[in-house]
N, C-alpha and C. Protein backbone atom coordinates (compact mmCIF):
# COMPACT_ATOMS: atom_id res chain seq x y z
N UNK A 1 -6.76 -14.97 -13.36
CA UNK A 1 -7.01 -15.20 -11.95
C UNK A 1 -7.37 -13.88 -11.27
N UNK A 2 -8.23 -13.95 -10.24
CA UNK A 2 -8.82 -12.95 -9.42
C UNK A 2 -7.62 -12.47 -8.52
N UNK A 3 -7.11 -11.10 -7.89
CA UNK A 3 -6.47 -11.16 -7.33
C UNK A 3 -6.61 -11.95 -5.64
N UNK A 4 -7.53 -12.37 -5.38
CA UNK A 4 -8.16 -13.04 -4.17
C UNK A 4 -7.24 -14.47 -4.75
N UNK A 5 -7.71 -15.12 -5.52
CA UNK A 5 -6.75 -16.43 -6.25
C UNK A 5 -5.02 -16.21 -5.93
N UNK A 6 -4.98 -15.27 -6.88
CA UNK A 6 -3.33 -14.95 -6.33
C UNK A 6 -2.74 -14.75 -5.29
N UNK A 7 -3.75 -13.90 -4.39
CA UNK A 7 -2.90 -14.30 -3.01
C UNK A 7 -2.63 -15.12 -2.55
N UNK A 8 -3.72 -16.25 -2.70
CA UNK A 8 -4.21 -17.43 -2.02
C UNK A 8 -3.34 -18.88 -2.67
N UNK A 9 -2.67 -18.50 -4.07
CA UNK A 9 -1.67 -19.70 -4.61
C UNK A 9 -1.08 -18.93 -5.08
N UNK A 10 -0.25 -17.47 -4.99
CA UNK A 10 0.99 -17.35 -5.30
C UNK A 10 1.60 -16.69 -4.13
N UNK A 11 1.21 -15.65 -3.55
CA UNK A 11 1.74 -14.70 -2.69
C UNK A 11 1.53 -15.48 -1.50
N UNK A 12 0.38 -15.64 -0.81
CA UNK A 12 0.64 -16.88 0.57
C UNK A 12 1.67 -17.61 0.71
N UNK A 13 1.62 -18.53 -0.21
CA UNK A 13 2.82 -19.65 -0.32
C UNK A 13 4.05 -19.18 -0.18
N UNK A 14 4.26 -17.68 -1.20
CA UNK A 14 5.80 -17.06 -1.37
C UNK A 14 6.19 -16.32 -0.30
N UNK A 15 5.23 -16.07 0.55
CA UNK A 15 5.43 -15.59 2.08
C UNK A 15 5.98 -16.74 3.06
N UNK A 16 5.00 -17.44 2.40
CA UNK A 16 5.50 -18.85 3.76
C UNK A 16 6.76 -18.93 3.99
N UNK A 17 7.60 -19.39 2.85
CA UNK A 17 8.89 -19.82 2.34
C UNK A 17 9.82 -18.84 2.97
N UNK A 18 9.57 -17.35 3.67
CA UNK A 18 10.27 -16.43 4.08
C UNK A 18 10.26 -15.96 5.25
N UNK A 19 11.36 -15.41 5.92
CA UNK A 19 10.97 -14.78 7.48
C UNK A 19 9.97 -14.26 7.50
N UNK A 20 8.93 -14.45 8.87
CA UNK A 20 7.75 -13.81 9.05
C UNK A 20 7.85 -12.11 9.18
N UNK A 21 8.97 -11.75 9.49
CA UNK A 21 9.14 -10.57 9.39
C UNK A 21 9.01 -9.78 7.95
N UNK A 22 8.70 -10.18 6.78
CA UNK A 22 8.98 -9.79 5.51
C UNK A 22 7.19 -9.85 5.20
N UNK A 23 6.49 -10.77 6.23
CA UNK A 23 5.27 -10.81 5.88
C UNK A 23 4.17 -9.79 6.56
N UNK A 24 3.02 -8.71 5.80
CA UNK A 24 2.85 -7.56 6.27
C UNK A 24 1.83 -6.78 5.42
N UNK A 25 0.68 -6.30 5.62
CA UNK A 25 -0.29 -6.15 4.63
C UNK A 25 0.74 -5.05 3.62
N UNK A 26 1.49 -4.16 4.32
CA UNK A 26 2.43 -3.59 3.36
C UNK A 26 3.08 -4.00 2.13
N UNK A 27 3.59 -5.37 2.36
CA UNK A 27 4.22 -5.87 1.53
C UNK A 27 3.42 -6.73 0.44
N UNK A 28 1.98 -7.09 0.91
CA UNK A 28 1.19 -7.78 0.43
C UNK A 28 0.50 -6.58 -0.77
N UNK A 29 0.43 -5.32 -0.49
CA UNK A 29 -0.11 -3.83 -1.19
C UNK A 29 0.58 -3.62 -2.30
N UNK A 30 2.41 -3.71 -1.89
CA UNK A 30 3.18 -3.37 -2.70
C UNK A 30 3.44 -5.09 -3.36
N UNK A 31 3.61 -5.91 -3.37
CA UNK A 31 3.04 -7.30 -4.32
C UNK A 31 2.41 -6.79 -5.15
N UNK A 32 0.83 -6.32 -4.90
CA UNK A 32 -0.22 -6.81 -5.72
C UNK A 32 0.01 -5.72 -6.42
N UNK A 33 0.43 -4.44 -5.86
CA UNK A 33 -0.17 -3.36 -6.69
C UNK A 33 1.69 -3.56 -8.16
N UNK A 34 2.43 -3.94 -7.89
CA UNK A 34 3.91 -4.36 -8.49
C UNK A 34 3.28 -5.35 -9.69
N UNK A 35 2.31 -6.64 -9.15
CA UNK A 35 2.21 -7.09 -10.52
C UNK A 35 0.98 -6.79 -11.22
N UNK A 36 0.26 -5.76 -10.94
CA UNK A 36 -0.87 -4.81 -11.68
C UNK A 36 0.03 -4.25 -12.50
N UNK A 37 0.32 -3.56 -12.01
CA UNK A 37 1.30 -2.12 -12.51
C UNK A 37 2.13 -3.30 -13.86
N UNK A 38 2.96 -4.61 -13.90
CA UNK A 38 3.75 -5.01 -14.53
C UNK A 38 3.07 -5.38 -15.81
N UNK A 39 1.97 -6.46 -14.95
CA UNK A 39 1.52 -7.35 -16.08
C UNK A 39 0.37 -7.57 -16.14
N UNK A 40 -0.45 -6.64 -14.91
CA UNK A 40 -1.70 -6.93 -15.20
C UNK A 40 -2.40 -8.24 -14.15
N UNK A 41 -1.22 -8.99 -13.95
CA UNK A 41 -1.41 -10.08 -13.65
C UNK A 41 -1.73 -11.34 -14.09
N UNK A 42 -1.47 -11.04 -15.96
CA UNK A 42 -1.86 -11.80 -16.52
C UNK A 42 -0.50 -12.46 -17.48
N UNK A 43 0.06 -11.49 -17.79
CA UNK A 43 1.05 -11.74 -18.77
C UNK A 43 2.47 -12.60 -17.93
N UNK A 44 3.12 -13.43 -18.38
CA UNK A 44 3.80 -14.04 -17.51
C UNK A 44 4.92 -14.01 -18.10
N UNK A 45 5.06 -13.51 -19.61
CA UNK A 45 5.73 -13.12 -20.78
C UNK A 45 6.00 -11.79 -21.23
N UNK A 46 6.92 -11.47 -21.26
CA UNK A 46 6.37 -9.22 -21.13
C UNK A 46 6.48 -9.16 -22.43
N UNK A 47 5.38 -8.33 -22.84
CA UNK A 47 4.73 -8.44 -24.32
C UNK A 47 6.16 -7.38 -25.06
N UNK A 48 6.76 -8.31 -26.10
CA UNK A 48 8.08 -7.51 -26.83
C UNK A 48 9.45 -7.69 -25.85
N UNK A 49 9.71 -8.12 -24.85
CA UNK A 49 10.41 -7.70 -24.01
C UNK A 49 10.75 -9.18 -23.18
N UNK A 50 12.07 -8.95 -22.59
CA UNK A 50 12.74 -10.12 -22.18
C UNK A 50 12.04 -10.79 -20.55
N UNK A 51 11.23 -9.58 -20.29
CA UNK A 51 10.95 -10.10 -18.53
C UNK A 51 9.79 -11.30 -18.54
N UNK A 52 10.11 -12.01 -17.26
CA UNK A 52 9.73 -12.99 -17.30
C UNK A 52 8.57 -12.94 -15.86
N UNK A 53 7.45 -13.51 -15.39
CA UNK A 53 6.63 -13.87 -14.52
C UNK A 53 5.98 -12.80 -13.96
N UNK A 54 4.59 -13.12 -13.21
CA UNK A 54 3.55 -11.89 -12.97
C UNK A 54 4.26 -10.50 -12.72
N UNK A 55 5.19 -10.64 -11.92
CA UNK A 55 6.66 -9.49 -11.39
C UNK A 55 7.40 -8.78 -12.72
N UNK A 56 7.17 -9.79 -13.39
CA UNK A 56 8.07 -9.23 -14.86
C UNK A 56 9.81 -8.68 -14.40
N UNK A 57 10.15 -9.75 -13.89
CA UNK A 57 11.96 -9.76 -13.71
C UNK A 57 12.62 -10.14 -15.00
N UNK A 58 13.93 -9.73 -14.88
CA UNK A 58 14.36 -9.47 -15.98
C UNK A 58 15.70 -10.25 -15.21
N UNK A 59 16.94 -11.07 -16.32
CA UNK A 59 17.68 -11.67 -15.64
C UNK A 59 18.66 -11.03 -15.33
N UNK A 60 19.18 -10.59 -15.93
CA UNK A 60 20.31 -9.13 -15.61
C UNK A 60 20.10 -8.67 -14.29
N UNK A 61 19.14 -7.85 -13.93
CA UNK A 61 18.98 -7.22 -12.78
C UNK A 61 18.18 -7.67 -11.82
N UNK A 62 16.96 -8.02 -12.28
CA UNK A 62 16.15 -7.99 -10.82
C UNK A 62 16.14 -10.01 -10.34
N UNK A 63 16.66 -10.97 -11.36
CA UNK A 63 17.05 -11.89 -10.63
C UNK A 63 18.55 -12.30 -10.43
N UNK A 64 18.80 -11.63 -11.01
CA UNK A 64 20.41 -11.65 -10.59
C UNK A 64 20.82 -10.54 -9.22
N UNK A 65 20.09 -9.77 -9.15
CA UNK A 65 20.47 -8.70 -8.04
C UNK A 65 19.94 -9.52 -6.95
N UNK A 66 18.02 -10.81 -6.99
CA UNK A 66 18.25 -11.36 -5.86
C UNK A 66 19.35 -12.18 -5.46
N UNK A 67 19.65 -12.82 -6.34
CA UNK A 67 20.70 -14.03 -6.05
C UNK A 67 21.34 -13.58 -5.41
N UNK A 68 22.01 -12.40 -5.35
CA UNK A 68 23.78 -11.68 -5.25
C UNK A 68 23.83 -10.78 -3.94
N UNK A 69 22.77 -10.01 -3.53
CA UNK A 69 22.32 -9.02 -2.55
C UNK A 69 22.68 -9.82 -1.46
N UNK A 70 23.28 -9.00 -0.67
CA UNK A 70 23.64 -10.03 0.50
C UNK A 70 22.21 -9.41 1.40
N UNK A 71 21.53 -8.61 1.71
CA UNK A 71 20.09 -8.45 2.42
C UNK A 71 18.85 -10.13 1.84
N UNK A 72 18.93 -10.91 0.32
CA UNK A 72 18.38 -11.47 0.03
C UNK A 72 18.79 -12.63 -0.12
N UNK A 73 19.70 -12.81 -0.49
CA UNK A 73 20.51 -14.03 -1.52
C UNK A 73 20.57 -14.99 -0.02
N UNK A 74 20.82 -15.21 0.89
CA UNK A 74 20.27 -16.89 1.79
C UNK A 74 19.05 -16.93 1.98
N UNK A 75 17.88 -15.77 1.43
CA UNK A 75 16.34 -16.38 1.59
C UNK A 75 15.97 -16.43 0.44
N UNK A 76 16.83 -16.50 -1.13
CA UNK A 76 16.79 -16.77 -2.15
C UNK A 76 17.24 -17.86 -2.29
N UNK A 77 18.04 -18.24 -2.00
CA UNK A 77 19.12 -19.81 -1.63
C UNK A 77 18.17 -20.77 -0.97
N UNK A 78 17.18 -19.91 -0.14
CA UNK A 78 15.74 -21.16 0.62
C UNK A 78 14.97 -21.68 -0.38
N UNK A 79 14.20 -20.48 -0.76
CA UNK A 79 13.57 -20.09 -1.75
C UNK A 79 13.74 -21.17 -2.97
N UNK A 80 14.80 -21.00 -3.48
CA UNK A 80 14.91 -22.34 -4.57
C UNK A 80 15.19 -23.53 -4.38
N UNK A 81 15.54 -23.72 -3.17
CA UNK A 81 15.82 -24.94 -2.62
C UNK A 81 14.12 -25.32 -2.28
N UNK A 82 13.36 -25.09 -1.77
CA UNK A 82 11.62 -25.22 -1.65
C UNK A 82 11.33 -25.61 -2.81
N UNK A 83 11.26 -24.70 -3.76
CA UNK A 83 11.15 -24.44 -5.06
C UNK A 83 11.98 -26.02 -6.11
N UNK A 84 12.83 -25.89 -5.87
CA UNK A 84 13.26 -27.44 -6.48
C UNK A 84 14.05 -26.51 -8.46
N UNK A 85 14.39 -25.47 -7.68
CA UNK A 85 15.27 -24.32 -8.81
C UNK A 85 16.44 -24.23 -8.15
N UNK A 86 17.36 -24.47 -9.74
CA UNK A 86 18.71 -24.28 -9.42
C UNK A 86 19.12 -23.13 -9.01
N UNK A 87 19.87 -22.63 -7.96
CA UNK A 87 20.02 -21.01 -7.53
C UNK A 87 20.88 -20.22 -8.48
N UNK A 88 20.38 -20.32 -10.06
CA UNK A 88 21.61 -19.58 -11.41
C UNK A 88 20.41 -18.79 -11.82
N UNK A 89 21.21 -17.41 -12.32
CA UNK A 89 20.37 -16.28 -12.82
C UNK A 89 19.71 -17.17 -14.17
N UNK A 90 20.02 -17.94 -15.07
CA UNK A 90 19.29 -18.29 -15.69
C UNK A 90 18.15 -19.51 -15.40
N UNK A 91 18.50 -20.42 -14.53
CA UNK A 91 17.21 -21.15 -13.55
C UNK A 91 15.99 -20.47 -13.19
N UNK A 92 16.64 -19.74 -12.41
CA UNK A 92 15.87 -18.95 -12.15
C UNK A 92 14.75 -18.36 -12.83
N UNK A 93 15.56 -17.47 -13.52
CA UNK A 93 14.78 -16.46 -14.79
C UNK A 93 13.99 -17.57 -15.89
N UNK A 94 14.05 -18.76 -16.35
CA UNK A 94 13.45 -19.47 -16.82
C UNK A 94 12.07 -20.04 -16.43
N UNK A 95 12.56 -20.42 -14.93
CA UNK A 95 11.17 -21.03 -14.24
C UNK A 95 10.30 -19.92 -13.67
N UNK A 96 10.85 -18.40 -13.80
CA UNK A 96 9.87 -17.35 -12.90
C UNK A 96 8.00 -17.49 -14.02
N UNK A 97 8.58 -17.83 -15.21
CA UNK A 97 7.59 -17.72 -16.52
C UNK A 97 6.46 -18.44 -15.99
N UNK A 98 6.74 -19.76 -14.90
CA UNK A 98 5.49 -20.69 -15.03
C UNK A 98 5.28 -21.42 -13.49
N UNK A 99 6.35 -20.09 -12.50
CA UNK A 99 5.89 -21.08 -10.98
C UNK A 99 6.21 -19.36 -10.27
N UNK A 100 4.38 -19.14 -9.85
CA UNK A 100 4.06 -17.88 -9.38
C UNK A 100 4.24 -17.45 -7.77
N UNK A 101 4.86 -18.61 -7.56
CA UNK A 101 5.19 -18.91 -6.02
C UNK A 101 6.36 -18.02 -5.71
N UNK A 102 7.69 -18.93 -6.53
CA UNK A 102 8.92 -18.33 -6.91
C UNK A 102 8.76 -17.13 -7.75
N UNK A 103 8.04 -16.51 -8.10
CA UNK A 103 8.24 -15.44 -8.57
C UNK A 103 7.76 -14.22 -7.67
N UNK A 104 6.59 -14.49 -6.99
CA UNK A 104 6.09 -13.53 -5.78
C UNK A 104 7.17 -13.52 -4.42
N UNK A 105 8.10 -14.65 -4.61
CA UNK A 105 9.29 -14.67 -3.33
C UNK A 105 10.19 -13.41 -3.58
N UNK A 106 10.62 -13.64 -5.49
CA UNK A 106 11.61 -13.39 -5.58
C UNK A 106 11.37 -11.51 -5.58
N UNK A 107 9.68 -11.22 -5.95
CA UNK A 107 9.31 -9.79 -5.86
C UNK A 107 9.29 -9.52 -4.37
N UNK A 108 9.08 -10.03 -3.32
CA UNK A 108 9.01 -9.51 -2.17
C UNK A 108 10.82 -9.57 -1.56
N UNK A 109 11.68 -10.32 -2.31
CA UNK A 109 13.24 -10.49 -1.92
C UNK A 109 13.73 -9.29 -2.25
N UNK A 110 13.37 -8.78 -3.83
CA UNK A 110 13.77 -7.68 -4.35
C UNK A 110 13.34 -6.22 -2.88
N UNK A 111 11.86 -6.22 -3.01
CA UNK A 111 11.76 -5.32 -2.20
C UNK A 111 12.42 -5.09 -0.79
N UNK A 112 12.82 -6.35 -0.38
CA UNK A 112 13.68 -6.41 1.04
C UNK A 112 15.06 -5.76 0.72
N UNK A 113 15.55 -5.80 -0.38
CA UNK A 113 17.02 -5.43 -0.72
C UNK A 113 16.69 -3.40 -0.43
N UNK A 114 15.74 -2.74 -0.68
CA UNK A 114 15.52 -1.42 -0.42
C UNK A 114 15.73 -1.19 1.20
N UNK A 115 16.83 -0.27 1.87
CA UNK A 115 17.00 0.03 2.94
C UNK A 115 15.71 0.99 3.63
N UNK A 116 14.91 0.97 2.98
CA UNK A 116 14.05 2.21 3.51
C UNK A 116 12.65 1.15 3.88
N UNK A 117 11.75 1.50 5.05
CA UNK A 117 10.85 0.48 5.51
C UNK A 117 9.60 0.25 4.42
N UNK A 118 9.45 -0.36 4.20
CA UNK A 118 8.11 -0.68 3.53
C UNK A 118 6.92 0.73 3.96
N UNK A 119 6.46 1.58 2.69
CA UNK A 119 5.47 2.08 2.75
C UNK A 119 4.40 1.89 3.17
N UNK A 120 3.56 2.76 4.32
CA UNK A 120 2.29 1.80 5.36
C UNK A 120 1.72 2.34 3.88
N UNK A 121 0.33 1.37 4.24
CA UNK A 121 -0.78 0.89 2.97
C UNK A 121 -1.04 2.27 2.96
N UNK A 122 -1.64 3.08 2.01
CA UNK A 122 -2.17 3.79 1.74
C UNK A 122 -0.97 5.11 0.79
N UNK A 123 0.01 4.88 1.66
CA UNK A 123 0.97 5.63 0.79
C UNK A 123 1.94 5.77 -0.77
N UNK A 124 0.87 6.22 -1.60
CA UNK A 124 0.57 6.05 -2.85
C UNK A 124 1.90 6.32 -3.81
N UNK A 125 2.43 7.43 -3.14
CA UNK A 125 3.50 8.35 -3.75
C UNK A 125 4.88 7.24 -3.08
N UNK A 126 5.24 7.20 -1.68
CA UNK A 126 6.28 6.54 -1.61
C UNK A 126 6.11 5.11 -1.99
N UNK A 127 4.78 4.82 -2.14
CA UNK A 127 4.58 3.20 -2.55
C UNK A 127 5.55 3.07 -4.23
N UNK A 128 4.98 4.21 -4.98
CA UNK A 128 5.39 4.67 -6.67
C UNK A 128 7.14 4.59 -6.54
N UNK A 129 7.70 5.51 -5.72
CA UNK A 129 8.92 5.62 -5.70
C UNK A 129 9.84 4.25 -5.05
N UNK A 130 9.25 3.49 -4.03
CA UNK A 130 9.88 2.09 -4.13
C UNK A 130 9.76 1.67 -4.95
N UNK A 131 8.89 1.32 -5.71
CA UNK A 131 8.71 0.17 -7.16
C UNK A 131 9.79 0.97 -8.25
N UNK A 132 9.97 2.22 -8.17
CA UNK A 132 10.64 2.88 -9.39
C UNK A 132 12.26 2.29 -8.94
N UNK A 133 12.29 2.70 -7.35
CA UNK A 133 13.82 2.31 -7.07
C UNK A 133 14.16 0.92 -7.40
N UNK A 134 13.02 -0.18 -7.24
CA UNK A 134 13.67 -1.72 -6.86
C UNK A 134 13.21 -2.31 -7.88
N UNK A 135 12.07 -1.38 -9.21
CA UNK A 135 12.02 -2.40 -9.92
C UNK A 135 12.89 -1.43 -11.12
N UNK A 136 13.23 -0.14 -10.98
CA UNK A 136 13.88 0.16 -12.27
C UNK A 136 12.93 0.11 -13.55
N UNK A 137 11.80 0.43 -13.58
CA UNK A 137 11.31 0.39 -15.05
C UNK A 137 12.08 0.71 -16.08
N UNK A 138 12.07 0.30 -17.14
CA UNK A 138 12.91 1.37 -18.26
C UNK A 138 11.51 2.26 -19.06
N UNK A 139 10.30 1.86 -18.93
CA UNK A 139 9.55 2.90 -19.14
C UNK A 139 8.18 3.02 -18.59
N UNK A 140 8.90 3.82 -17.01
CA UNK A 140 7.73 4.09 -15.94
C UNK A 140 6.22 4.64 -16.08
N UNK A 141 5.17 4.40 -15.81
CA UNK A 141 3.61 4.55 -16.23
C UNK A 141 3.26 5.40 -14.60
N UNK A 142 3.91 6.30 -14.18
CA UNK A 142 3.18 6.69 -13.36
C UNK A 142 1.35 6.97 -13.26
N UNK A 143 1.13 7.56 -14.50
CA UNK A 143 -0.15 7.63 -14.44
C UNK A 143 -1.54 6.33 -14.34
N UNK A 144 -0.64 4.93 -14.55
CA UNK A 144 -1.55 3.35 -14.21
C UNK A 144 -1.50 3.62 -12.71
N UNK A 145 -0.06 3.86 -11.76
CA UNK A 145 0.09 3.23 -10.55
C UNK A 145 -0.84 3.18 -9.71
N UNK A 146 -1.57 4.74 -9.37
CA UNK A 146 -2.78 5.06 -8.45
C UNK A 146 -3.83 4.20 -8.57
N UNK A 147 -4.34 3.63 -9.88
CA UNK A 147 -4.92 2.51 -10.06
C UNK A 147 -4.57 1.26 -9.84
N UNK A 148 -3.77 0.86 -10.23
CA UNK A 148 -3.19 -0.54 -9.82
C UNK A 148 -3.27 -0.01 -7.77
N UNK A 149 -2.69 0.57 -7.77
CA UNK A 149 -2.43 0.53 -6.14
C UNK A 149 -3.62 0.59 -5.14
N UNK A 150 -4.98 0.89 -6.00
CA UNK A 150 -5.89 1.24 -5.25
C UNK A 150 -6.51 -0.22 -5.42
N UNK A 151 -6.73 -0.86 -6.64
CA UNK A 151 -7.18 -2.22 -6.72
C UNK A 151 -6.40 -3.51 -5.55
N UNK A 152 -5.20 -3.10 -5.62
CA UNK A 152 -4.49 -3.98 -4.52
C UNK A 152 -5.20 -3.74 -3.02
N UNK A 153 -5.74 -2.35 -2.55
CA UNK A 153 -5.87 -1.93 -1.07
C UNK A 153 -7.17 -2.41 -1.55
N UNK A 154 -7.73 -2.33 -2.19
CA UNK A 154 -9.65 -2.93 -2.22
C UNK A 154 -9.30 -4.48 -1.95
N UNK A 155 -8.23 -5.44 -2.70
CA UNK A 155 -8.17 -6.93 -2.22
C UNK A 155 -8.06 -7.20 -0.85
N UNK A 156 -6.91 -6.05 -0.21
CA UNK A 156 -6.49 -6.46 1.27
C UNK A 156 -7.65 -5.44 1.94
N UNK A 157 -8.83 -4.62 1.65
CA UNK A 157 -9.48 -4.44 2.21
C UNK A 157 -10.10 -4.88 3.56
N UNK A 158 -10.84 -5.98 3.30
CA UNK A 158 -11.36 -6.83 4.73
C UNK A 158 -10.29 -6.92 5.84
N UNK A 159 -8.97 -6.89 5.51
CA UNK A 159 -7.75 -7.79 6.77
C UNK A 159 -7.52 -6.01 7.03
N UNK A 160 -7.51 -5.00 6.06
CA UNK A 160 -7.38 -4.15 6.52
C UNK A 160 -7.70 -3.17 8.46
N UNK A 161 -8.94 -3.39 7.83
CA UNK A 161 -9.31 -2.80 9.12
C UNK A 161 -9.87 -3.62 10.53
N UNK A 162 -9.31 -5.12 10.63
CA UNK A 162 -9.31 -5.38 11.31
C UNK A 162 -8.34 -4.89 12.42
């Protein structure tokens, strides 16, 4: 899928489902450029590895930390209730593999759990260091990110400079 596609049936939708306040070309930058950087946007399966959906969450931490976070966990509790997912780290983590809706919620929930404001678009370096804090790589690619992050600001281009 084009990232124009993905916004349009995974990330739209996973916005809907959430306070409008969470919705923000910022957050839409750090989305796209999060599942570049993961999977490409393709892999929904992390090649060798336990993570699951475009986000590549893992159940241990990054869907179990939404569930539990008190900043996330009642717009995670919406979230699967929309969703028609049981609110258990393994529900969860099962269905992130094949419903891109719930999985773009649960990447923009994660990022809400970070006390620090969402990086304005263009900021490459603190954009790198949120994803390192909230997604925890266990083996970080700084040298993809600038790419991935620049392909995301070319999608939100047009809304950009309006």
């Amino acid at each position: 899928m084009s990232l124009s596609e993905i916004r349009a049936a995974a990330i739209a939708p996973a916005l809907a489902l959430l306070p409008a306040r969470m919705n923000s070309p910022q957050a839409e930058a750090m989305l796209l450029a999060i599942g570049l950087q993961e999977s490409g946007m393709i892999h929904r399966r992390q090649i060798g590895g336990p993570a699951r959906g475009i986000f590549q969450f893992e159940q241990g931490g990054g869907v179990r930390g939404v569930l539990r976070h008190p900043a996330s966990r009642p717009h995670a509790l919406a979230v699967c209730d929309a969703r028609g997912v049981e609110p258990t780290d393994a529900s969860v983590y099962a269905t992130l593999e094949h419903d891109d809706i719930l999985a773009a919620a649960f990447a923009r929930l994660l990022l809400w759990t970070d006390p620090a404001p969402l990086p304005a678009v263009g900021e490459v370096a603190r954009s790198w260091d949120l994803y390192v804090r909230t997604w925890r790589p266990g083996k970080p690619h700084r040298n993809r990110w600038d790419a991935c992050y620049a392909q995301a600001m070319d999608a939100l281009a047009g809304e950009l400079s309006t």
